[in-house]
Protein backbone atom coordinates (compact mmCIF):
# COMPACT_ATOMS: atom_id res chain seq x y z
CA UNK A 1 -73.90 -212.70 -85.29
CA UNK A 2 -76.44 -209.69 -85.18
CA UNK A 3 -73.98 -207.44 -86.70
CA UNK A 4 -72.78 -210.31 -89.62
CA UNK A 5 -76.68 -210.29 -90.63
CA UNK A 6 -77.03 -206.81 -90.54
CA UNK A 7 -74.52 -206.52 -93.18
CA UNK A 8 -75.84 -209.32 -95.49
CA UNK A 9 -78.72 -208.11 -95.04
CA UNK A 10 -77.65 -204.40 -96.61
CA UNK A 11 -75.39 -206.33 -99.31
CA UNK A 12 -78.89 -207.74 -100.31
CA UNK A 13 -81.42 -205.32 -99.88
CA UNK A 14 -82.11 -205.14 -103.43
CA UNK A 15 -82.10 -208.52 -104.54
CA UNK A 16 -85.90 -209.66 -104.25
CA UNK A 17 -87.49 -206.26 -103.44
CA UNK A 18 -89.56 -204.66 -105.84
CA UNK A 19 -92.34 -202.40 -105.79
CA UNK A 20 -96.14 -203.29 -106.46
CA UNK A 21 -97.61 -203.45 -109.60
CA UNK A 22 -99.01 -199.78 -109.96
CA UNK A 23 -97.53 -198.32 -106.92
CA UNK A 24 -95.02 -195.81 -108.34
CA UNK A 25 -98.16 -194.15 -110.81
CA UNK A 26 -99.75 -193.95 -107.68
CA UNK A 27 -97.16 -192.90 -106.05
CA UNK A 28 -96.13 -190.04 -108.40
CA UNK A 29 -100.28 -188.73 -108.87
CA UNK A 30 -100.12 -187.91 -105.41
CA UNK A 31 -96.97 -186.00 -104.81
CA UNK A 32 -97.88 -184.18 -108.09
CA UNK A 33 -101.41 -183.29 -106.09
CA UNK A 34 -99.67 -182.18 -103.06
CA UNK A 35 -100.21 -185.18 -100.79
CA UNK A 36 -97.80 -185.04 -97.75
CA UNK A 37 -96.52 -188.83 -97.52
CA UNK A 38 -94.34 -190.37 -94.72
CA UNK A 39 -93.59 -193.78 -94.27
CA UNK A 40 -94.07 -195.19 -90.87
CA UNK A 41 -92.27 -199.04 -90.58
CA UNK A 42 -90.70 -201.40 -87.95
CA UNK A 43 -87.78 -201.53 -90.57
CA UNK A 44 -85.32 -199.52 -89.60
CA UNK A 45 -84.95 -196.26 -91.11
CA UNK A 46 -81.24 -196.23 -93.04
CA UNK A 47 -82.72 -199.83 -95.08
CA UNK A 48 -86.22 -198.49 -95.82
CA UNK A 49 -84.24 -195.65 -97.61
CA UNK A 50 -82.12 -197.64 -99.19
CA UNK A 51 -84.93 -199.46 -100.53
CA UNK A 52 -87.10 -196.55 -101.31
CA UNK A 53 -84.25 -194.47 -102.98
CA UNK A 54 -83.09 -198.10 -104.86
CA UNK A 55 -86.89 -198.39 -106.00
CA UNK A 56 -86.42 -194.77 -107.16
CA UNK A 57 -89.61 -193.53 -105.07
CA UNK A 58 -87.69 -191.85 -101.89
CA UNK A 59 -88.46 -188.46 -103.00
CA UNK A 60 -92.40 -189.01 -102.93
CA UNK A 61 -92.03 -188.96 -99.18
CA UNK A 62 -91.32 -186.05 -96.80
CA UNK A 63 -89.99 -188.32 -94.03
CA UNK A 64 -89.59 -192.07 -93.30
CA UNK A 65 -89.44 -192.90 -89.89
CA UNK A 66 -87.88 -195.99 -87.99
CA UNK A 67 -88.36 -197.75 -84.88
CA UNK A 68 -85.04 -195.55 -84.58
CA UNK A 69 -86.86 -192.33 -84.35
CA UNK A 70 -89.78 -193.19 -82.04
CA UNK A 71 -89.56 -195.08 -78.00
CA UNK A 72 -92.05 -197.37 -79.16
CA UNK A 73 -92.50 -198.79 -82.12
CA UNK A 74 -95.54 -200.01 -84.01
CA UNK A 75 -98.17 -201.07 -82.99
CA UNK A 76 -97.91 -198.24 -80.13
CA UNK A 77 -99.74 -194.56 -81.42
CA UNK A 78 -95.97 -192.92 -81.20
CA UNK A 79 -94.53 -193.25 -84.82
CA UNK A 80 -98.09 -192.56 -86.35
CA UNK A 81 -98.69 -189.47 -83.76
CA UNK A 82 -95.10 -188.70 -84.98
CA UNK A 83 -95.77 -188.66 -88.83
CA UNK A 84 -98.58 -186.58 -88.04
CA UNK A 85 -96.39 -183.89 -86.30
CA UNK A 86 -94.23 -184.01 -89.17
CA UNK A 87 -97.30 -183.42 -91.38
CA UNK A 88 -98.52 -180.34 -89.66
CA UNK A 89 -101.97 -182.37 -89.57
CA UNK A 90 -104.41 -183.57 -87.31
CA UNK A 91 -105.55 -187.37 -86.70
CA UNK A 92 -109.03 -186.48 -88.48
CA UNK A 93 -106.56 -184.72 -91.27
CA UNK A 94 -104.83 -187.89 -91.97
CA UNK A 95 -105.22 -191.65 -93.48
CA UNK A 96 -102.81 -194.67 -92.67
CA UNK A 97 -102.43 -197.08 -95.42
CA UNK A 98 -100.80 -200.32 -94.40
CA UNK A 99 -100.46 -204.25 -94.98
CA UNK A 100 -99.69 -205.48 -91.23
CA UNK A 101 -101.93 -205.56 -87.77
CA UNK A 102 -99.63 -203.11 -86.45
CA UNK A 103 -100.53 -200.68 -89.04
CA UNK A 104 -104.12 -200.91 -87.87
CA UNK A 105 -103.25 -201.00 -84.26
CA UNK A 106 -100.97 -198.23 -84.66
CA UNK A 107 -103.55 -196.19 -86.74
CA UNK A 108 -106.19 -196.52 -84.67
CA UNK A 109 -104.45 -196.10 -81.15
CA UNK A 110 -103.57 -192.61 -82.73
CA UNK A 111 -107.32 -191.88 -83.56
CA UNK A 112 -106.04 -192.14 -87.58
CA UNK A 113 -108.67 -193.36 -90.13
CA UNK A 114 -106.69 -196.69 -91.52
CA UNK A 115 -106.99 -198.36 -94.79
CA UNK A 116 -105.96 -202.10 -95.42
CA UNK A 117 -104.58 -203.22 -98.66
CA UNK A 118 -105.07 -206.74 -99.47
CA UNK A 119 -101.73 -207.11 -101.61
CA UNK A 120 -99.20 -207.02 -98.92
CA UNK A 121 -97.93 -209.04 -96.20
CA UNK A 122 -100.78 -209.87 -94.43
CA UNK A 123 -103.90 -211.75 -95.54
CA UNK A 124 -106.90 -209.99 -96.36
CA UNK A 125 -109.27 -211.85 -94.16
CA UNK A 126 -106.79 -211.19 -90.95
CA UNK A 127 -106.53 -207.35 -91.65
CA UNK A 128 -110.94 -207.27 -92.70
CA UNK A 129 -111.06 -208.77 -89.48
CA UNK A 130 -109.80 -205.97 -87.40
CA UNK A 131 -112.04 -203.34 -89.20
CA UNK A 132 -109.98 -200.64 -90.98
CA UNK A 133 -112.15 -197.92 -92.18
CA UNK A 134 -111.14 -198.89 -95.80
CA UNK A 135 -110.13 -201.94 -97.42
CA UNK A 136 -108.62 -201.86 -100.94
CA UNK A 137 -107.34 -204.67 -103.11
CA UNK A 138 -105.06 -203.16 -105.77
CA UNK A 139 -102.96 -199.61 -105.25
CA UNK A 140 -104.79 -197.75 -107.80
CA UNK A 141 -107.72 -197.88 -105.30
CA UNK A 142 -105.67 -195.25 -103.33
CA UNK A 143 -105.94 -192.60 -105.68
CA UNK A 144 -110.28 -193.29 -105.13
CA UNK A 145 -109.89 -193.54 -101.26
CA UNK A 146 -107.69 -190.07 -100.95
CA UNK A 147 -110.40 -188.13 -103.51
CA UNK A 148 -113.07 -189.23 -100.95
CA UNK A 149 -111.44 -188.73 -98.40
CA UNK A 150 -110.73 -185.46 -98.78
CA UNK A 151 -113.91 -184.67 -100.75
């Protein structure tokens, strides 16, 4: 059964996915400044780049890592401590920008500053409740939060 789903599921990764309104501008201002990028997901790793390389986006990102690539998953510190590795950069060096409680948890059991974005899967009263560091509501915000943060 597991492996049946597994395969609709890749016939039909495309079908509803598409990116957020503004994302790819983003997206493409930051890699054009420089700004190392990995994704970090519960997903695992040959779909999200599937998806990213379908959504034409894959290439803003130096690495996307899986529940494949880590022992434990999210929320655990591991795929976050990980990315950071991979980014030659320290916790205080970094920013995690997520939609889910175990992008917060994840963030912050690695020491990683973590900013919650109100247009994804979880609502924005759940993730304001577990205090991120940030809180933005549309992805243009990002380009705002990464000048001050690095300022």
């Amino acid at each position: 059964m597991i492996k049946k789903f597994r395969q609709i599921y890749a016939d039909h990764l495309m079908d509803q996915t598409k990116l957020f309104s503004g994302i790819e501008s983003v997206l493409k201002t930051l890699h054009d400044s420089g700004i190392t990028k990995i994704v970090v997901t519960n997903k695992p790793g040959k779909y999200s780049r599937k998806i990213l390389d379908g959504l034409g986006v894959l290439d803003y990102f130096i690495s996307v890592l899986g529940p494949e690539d880590v022992t434990k998953q999210k929320p655990a510190p591991e795929p976050v401590l990980k990315a950071l590795g991979l980014a030659r950069v320290q916790p205080d060096e970094a920013i995690m920008i997520g939609d889910t409680v175990y992008d917060m948890e994840s963030a912050k059991a690695a020491n990683v500053d973590v900013c919650a974005v109100a247009y994804g899967y979880t609502s924005a009263e759940e993730l304001n409740s577990l205090k991120p560091n940030y809180f933005i509501r549309e992805p243009k915000e990002i380009l705002y939060l990464i000048d001050d943060f690095f300022d």
